[in-house]
PDB file of N, CA and C in Angstrom:
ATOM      1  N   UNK A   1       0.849  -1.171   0.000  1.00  0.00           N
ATOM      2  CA  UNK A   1       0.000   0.000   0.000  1.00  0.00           C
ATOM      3  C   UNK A   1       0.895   1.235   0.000  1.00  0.00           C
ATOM      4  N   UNK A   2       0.630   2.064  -0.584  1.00  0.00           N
ATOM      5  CA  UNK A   2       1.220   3.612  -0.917  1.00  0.00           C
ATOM      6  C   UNK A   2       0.545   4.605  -0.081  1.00  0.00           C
ATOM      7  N   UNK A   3       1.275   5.098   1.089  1.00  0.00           N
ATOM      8  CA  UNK A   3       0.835   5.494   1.712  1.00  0.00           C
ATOM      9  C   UNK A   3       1.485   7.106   2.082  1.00  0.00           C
ATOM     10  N   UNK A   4       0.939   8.299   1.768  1.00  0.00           N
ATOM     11  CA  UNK A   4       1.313   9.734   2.184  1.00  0.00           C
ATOM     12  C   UNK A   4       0.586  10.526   3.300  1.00  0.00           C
ATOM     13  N   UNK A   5       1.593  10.398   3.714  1.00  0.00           N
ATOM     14  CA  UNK A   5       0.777  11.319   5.177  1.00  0.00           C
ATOM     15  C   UNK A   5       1.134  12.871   4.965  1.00  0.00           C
ATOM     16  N   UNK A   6       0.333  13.482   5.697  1.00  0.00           N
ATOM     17  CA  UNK A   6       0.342  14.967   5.357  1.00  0.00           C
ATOM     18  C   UNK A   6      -0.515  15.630   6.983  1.00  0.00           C
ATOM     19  N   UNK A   7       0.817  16.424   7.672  1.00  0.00           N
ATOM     20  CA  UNK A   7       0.586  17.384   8.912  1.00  0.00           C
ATOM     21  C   UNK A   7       0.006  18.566   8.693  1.00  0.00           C
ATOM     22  N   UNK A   8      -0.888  18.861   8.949  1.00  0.00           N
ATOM     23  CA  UNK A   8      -1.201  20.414   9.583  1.00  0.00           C
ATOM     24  C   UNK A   8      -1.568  20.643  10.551  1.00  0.00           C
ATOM     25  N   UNK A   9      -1.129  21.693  10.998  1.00  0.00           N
ATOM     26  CA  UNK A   9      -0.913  22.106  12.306  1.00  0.00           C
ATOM     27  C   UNK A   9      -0.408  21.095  13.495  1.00  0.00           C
ATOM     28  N   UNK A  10       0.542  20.589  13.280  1.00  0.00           N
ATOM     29  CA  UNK A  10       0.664  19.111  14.045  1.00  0.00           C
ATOM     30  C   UNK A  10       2.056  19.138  13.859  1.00  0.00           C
ATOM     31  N   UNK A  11       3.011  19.073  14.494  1.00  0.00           N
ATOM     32  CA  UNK A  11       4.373  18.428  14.510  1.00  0.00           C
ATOM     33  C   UNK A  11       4.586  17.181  13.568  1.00  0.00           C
ATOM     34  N   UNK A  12       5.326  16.453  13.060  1.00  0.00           N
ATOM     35  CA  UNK A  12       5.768  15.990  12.247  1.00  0.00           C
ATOM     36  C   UNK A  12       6.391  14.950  13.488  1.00  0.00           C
ATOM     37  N   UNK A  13       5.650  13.759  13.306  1.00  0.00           N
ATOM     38  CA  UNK A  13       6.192  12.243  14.606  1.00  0.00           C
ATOM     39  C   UNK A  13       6.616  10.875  13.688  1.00  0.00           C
ATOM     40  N   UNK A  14       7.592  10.368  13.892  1.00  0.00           N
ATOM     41  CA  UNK A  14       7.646   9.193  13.137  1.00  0.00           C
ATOM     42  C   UNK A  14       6.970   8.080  14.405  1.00  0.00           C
ATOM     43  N   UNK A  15       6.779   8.426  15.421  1.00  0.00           N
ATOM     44  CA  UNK A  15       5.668   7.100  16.125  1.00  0.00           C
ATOM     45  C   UNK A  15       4.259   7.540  15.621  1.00  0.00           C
ATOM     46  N   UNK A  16       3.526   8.438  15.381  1.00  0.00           N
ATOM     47  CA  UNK A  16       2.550   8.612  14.794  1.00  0.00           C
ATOM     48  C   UNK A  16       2.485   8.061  13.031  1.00  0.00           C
ATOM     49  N   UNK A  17       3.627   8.223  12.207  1.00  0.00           N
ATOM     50  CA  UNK A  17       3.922   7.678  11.021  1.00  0.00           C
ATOM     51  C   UNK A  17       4.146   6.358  10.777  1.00  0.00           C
ATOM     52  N   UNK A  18       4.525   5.526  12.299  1.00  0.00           N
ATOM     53  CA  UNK A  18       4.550   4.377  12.406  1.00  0.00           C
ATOM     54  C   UNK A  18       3.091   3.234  12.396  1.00  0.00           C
ATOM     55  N   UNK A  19       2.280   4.651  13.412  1.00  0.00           N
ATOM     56  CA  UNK A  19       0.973   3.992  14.142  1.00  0.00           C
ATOM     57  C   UNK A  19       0.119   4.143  12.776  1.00  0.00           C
ATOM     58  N   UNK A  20       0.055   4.657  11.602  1.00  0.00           N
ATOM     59  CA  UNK A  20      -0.451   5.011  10.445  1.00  0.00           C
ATOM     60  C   UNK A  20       0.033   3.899   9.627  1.00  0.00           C
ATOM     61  N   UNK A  21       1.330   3.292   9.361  1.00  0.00           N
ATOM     62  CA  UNK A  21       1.308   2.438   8.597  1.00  0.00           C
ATOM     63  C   UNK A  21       1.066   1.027   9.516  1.00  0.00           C
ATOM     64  N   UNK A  22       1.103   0.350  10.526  1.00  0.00           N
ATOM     65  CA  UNK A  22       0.678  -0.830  11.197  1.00  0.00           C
ATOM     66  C   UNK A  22      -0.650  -1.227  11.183  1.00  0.00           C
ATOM     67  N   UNK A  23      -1.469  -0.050  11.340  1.00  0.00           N
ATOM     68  CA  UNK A  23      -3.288   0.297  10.942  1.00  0.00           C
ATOM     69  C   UNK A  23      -3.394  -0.117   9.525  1.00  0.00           C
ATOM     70  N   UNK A  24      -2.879   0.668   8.861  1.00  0.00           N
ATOM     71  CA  UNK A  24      -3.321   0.655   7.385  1.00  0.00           C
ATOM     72  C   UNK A  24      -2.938  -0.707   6.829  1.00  0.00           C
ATOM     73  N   UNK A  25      -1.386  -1.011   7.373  1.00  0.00           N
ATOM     74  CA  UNK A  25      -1.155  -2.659   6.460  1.00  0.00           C
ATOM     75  C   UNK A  25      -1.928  -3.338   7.213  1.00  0.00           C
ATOM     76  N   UNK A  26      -3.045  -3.833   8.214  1.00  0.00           N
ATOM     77  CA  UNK A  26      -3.803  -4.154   8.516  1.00  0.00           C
ATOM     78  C   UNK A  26      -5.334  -4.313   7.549  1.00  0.00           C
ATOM     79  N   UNK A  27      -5.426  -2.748   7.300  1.00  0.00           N
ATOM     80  CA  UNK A  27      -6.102  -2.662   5.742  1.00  0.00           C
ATOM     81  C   UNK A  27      -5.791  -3.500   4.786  1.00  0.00           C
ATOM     82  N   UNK A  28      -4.842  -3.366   4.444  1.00  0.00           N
ATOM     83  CA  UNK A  28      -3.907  -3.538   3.066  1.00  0.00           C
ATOM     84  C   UNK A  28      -4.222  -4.820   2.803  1.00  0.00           C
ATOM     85  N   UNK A  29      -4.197  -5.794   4.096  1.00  0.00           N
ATOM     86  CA  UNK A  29      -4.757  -7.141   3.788  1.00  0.00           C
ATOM     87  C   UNK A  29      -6.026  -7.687   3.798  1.00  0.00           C
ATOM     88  N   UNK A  30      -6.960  -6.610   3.813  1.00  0.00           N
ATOM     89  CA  UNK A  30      -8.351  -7.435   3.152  1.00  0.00           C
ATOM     90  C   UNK A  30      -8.532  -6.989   1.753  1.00  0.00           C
ATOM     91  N   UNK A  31      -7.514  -5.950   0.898  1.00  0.00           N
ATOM     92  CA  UNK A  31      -8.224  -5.531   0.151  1.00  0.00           C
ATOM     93  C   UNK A  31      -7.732  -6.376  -1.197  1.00  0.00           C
ATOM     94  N   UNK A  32      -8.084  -6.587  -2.289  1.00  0.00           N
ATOM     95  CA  UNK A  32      -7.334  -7.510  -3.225  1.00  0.00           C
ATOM     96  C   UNK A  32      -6.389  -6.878  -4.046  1.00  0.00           C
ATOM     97  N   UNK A  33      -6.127  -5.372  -4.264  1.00  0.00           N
ATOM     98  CA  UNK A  33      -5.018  -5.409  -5.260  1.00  0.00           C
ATOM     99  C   UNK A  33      -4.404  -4.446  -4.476  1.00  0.00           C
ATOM    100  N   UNK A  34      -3.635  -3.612  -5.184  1.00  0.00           N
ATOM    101  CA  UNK A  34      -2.892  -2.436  -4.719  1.00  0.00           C
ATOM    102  C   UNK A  34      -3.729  -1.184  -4.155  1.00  0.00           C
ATOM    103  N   UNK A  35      -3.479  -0.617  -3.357  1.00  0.00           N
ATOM    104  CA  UNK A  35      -4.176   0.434  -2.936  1.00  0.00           C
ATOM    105  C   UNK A  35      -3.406   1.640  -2.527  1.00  0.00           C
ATOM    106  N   UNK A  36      -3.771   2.613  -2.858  1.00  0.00           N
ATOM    107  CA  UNK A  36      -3.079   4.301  -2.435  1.00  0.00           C
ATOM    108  C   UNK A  36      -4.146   4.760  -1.091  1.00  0.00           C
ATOM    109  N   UNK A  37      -3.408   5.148  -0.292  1.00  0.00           N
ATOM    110  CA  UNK A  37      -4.073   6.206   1.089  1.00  0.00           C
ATOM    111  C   UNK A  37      -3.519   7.562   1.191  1.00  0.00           C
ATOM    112  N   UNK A  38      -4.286   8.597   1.177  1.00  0.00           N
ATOM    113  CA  UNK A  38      -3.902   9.836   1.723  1.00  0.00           C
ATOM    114  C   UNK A  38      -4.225   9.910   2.912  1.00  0.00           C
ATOM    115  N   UNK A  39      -3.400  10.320   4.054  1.00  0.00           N
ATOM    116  CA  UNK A  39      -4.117  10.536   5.179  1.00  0.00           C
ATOM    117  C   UNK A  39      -3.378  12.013   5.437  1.00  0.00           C
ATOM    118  N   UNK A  40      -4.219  12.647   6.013  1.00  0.00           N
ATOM    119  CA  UNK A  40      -4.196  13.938   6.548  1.00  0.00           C
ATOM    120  C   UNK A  40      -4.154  13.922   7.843  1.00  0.00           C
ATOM    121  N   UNK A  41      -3.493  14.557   8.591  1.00  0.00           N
ATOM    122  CA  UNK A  41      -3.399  14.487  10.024  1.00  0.00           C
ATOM    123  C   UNK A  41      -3.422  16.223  10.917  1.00  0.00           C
ATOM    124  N   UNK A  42      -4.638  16.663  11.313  1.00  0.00           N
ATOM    125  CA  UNK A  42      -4.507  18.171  11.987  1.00  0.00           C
ATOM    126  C   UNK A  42      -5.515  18.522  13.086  1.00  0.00           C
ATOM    127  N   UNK A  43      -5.180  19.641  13.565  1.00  0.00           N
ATOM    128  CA  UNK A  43      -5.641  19.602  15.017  1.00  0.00           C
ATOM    129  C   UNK A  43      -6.516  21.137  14.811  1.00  0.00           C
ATOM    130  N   UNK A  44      -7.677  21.354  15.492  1.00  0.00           N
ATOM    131  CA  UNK A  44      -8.449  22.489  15.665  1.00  0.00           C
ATOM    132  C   UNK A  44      -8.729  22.595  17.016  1.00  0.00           C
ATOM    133  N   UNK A  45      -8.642  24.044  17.684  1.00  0.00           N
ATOM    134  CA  UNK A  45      -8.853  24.043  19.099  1.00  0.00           C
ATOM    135  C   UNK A  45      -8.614  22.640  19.579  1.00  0.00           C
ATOM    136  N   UNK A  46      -9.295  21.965  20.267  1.00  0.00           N
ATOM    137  CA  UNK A  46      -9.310  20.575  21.375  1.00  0.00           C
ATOM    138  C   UNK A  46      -9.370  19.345  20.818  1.00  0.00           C
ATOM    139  N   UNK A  47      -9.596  19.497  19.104  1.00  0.00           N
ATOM    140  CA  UNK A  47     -10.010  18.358  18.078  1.00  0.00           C
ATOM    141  C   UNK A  47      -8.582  18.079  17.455  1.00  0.00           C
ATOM    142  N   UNK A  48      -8.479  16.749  17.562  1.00  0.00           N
ATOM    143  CA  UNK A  48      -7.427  15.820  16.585  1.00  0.00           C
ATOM    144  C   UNK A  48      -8.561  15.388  15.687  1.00  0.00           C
ATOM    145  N   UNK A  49      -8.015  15.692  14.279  1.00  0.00           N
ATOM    146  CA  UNK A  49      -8.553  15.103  13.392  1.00  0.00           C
ATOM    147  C   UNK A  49      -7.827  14.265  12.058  1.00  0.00           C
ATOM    148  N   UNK A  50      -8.315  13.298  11.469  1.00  0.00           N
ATOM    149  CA  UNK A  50      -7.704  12.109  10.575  1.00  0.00           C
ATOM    150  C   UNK A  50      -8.530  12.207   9.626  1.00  0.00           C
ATOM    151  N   UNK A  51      -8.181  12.584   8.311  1.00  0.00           N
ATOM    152  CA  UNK A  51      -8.820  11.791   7.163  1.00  0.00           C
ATOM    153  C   UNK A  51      -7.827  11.164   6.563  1.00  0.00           C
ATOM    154  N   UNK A  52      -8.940  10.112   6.295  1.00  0.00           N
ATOM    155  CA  UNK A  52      -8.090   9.323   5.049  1.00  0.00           C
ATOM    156  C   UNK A  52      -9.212   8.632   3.800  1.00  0.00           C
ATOM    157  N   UNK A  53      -8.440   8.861   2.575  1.00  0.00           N
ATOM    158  CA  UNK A  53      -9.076   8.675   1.281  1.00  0.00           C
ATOM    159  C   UNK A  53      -8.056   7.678   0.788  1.00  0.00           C
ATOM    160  N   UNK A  54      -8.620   6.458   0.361  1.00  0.00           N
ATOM    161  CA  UNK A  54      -8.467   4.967  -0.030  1.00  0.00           C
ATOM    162  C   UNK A  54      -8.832   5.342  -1.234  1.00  0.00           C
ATOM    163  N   UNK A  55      -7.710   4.490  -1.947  1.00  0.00           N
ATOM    164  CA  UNK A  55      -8.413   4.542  -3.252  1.00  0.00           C
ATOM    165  C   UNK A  55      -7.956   2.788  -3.512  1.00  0.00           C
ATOM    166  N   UNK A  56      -8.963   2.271  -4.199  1.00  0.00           N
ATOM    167  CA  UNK A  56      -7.954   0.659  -4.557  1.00  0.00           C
ATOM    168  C   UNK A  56      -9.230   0.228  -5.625  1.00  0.00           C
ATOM    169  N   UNK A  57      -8.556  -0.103  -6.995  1.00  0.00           N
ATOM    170  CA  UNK A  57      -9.846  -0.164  -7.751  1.00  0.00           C
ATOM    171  C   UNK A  57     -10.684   0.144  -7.950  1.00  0.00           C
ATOM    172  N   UNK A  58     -11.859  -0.529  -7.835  1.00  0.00           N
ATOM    173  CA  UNK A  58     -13.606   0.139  -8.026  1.00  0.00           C
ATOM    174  C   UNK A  58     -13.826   0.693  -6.612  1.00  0.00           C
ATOM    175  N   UNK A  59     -12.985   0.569  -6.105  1.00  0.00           N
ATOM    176  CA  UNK A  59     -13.306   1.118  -4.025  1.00  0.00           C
ATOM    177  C   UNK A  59     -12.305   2.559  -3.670  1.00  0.00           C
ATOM    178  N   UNK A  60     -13.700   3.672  -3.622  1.00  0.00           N
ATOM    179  CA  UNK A  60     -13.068   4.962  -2.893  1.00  0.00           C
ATOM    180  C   UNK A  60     -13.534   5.234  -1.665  1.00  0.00           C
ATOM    181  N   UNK A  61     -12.890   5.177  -0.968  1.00  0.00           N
ATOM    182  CA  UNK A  61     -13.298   5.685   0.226  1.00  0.00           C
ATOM    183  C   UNK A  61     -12.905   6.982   1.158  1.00  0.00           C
ATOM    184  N   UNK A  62     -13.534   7.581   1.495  1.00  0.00           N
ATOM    185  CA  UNK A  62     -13.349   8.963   2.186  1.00  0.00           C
ATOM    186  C   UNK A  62     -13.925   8.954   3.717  1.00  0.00           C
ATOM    187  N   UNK A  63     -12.997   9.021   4.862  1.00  0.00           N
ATOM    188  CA  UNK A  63     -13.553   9.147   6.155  1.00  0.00           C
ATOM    189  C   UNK A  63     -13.016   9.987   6.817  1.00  0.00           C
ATOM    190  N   UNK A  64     -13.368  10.154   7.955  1.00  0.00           N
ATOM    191  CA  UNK A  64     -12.978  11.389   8.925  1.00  0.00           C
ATOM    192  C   UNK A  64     -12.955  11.062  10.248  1.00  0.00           C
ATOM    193  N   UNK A  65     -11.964  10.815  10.579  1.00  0.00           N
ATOM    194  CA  UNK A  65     -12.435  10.737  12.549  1.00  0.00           C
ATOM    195  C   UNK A  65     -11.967  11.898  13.472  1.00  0.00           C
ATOM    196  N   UNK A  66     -12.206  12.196  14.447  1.00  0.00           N
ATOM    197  CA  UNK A  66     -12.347  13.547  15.076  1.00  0.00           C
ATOM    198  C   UNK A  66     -12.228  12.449  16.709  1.00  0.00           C
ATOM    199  N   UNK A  67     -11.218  13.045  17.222  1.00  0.00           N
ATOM    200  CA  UNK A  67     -10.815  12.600  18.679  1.00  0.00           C
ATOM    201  C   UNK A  67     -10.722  14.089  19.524  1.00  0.00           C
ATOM    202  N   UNK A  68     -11.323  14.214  21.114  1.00  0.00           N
ATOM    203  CA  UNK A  68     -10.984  15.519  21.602  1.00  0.00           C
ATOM    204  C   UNK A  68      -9.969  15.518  22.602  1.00  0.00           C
ATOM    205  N   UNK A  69      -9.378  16.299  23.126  1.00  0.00           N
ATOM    206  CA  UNK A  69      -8.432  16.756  23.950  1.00  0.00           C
ATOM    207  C   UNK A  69      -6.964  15.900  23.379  1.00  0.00           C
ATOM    208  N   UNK A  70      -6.893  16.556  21.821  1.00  0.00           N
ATOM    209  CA  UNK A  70      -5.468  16.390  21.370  1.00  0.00           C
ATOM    210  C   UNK A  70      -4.930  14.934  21.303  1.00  0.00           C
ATOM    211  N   UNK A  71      -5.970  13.900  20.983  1.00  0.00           N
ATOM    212  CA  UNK A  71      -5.271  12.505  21.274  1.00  0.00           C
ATOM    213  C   UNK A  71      -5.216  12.073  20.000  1.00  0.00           C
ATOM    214  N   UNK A  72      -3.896  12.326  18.941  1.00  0.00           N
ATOM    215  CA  UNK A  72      -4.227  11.848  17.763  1.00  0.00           C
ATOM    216  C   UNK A  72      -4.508  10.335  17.409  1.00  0.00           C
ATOM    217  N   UNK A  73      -3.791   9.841  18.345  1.00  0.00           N
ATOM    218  CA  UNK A  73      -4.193   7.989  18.279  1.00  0.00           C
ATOM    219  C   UNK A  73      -5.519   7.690  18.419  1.00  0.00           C
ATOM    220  N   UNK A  74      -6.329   8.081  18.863  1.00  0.00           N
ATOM    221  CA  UNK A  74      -7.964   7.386  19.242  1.00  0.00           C
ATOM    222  C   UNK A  74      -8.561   8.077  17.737  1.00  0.00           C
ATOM    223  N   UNK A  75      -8.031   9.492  17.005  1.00  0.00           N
ATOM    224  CA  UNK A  75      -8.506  10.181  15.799  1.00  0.00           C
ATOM    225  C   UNK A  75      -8.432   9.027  14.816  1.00  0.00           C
ATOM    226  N   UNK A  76      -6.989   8.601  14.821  1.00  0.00           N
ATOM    227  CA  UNK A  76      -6.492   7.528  14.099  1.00  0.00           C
ATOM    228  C   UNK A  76      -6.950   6.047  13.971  1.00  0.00           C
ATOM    229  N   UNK A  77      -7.153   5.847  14.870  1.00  0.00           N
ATOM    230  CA  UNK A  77      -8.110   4.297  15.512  1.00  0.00           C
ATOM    231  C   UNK A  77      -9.417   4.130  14.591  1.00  0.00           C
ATOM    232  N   UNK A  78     -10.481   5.149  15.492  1.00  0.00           N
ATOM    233  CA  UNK A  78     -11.352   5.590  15.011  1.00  0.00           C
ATOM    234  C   UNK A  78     -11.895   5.657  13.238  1.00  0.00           C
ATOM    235  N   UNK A  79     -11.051   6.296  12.536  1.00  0.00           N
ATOM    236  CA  UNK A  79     -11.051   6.686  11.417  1.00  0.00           C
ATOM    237  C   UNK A  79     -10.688   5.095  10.616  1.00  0.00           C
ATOM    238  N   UNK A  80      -9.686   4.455  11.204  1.00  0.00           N
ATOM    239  CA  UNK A  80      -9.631   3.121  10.534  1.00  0.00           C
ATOM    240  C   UNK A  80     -10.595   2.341  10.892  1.00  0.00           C
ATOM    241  N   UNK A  81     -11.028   2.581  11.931  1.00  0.00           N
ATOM    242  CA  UNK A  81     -12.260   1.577  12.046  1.00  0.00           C
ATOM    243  C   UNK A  81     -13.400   1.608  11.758  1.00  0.00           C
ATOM    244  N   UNK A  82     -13.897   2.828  10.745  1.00  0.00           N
ATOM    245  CA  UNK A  82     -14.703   2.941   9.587  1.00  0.00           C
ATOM    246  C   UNK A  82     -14.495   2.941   8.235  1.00  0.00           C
ATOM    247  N   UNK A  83     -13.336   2.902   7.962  1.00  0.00           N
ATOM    248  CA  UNK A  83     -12.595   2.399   6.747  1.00  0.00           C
ATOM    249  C   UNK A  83     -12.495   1.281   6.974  1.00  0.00           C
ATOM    250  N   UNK A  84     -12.751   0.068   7.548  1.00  0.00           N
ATOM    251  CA  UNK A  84     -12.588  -1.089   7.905  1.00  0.00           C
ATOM    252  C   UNK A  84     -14.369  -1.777   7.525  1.00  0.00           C
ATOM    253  N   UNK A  85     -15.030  -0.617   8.503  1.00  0.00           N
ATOM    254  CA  UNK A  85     -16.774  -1.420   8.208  1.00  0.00           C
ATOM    255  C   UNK A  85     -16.583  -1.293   6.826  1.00  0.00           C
ATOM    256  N   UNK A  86     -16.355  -0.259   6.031  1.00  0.00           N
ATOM    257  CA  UNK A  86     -16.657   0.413   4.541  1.00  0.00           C
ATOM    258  C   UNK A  86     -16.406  -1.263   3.724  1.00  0.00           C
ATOM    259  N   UNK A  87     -15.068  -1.351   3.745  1.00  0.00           N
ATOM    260  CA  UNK A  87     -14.787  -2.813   3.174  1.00  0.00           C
ATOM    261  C   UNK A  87     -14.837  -4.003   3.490  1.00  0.00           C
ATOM    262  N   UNK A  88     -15.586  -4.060   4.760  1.00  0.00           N
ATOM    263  CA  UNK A  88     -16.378  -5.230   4.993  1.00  0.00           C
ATOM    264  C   UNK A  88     -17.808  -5.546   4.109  1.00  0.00           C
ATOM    265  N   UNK A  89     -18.424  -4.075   4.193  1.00  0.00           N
ATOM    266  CA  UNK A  89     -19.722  -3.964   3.804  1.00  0.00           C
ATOM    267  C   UNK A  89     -19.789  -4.388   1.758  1.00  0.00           C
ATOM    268  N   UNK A  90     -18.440  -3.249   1.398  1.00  0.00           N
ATOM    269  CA  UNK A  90     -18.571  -3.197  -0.420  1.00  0.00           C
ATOM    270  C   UNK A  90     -18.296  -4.719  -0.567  1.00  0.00           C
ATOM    271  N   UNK A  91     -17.297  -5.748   0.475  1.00  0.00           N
ATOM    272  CA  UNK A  91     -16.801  -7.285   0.041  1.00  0.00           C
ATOM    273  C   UNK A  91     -18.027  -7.839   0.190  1.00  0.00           C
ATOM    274  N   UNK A  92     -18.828  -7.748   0.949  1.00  0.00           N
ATOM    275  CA  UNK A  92     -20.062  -8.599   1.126  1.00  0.00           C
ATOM    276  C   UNK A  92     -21.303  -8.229   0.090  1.00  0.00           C
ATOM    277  N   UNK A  93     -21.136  -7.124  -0.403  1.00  0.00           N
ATOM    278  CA  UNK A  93     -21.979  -7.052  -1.630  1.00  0.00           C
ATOM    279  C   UNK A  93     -21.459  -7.564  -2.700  1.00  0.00           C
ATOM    280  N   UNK A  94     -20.001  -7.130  -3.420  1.00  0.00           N
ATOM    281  CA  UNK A  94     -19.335  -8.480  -4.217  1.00  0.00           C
ATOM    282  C   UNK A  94     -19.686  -9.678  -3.921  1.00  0.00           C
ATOM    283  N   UNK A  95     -19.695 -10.383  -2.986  1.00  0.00           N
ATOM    284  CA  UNK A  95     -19.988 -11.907  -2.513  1.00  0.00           C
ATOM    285  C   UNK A  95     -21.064 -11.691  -3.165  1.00  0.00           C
ATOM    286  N   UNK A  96     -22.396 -11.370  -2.671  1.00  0.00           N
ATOM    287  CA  UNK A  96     -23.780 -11.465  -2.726  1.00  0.00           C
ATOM    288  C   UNK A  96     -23.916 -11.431  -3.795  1.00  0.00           C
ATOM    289  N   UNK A  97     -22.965 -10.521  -5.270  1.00  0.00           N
ATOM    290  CA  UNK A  97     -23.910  -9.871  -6.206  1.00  0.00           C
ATOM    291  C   UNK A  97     -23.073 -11.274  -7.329  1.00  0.00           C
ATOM    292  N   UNK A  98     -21.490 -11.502  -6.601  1.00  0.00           N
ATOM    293  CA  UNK A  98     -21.326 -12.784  -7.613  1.00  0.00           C
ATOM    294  C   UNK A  98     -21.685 -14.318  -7.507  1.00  0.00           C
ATOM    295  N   UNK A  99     -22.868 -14.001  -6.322  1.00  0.00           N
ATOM    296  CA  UNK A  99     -23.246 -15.226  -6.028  1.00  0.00           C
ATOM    297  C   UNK A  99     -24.716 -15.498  -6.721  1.00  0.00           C
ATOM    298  N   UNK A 100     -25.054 -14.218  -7.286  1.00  0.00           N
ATOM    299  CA  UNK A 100     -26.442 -14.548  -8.210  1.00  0.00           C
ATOM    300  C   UNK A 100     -27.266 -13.842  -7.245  1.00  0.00           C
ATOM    301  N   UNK A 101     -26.973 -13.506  -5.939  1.00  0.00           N
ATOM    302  CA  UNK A 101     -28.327 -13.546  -5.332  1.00  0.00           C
ATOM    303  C   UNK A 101     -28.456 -12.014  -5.225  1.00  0.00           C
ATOM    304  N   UNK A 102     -29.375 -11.598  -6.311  1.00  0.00           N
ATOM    305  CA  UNK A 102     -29.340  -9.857  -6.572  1.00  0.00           C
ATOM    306  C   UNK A 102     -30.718  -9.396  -5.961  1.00  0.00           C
ATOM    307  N   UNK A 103     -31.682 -10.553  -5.652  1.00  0.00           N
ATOM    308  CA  UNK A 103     -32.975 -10.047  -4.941  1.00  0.00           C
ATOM    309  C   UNK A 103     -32.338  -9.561  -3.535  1.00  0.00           C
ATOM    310  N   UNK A 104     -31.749  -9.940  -2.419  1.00  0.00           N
ATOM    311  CA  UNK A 104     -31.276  -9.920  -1.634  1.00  0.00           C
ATOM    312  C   UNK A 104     -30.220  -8.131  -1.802  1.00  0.00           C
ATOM    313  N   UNK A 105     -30.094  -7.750  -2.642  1.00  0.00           N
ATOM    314  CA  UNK A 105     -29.276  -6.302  -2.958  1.00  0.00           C
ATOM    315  C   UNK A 105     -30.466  -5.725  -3.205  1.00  0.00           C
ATOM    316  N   UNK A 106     -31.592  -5.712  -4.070  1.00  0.00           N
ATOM    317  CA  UNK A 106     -32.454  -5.084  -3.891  1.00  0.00           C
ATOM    318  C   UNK A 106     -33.316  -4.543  -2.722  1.00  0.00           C
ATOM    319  N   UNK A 107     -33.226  -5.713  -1.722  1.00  0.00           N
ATOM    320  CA  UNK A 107     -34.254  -5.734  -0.658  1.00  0.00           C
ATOM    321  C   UNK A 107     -33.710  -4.843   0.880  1.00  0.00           C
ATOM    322  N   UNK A 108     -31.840  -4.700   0.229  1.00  0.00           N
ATOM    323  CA  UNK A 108     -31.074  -3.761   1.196  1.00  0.00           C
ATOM    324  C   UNK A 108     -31.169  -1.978   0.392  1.00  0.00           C
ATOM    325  N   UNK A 109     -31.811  -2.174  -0.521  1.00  0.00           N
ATOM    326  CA  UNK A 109     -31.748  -0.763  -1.354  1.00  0.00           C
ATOM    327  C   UNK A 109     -33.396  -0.149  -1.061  1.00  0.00           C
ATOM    328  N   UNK A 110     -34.297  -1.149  -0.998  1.00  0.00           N
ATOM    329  CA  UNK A 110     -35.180  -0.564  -0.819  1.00  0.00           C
ATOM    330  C   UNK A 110     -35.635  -0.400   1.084  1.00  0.00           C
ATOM    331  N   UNK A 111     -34.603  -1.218   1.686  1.00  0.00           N
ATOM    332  CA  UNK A 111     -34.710  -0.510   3.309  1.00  0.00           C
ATOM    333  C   UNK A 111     -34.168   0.558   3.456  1.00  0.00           C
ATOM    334  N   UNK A 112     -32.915   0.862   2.358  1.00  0.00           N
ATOM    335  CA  UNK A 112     -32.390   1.981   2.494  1.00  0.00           C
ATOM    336  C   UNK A 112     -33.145   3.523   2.622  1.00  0.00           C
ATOM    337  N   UNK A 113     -34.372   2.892   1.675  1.00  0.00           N
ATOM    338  CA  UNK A 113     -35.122   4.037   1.105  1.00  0.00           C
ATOM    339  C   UNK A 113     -35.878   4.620   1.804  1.00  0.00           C
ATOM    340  N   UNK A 114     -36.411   3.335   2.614  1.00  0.00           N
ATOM    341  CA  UNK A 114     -37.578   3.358   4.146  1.00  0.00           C
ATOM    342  C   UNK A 114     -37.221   4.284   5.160  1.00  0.00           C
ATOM    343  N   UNK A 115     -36.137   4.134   5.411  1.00  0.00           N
ATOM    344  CA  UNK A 115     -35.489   4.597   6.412  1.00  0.00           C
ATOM    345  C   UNK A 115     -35.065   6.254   6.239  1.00  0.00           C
ATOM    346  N   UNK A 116     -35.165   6.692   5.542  1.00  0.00           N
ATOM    347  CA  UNK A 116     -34.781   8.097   5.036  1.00  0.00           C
ATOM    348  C   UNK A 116     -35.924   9.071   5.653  1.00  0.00           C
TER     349      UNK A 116
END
């Protein structure tokens, strides 16, 4: 995985650059081919904040986690661990949709709709 990190307003840590790639190659192994991450790393008043944008094939992903009183690790945690549901969720629709069973994708599109 190709991975660029990018500080603002934040000091520049190689244990934070460390804790970013151990997370992510964690990623790296559910996904099937090569994948690029941007992660952004910056702080507002009392907020640590993390994005990161995945890109790997037909899969983009864009998240944000927001930790308070300056703890960039829980920002970091956080943020992978919705980049984590994301590609649990898109693999299990691959499964479903190359398994034939497309009534079953419909019937999650139209709860989607309910629920709005």
């Amino acid at each position: 995985m190709n991975i660029s990190v990018t500080f603002k307003n934040v000091p520049s840590s190689d244990a934070v650059k460390s804790h970013i790639e151990k997370k992510m190659n964690k990623l790296d192994k559910m996904l099937d081919a090569p994948a690029e991450a941007q992660v952004v790393l910056s702080e507002e008043k009392l907020l640590s904040i993390a994005e990161i944008k995945l890109i790997c094939n037909k899969l983009k992903i864009h998240a944000k986690g927001e930790a308070e009183e300056n703890n960039m690790y829980s920002a970091i945690d956080s943020v992978v661990e919705k980049i984590r549901i994301q590609i649990t969720k898109f693999k299990d629709k691959q499964k479903r949709h190359l398994a034939g069973d497309k009534q079953s994708i419909k019937d999650e599109v139209l709860d989607f709709a309910d629920s709005e």
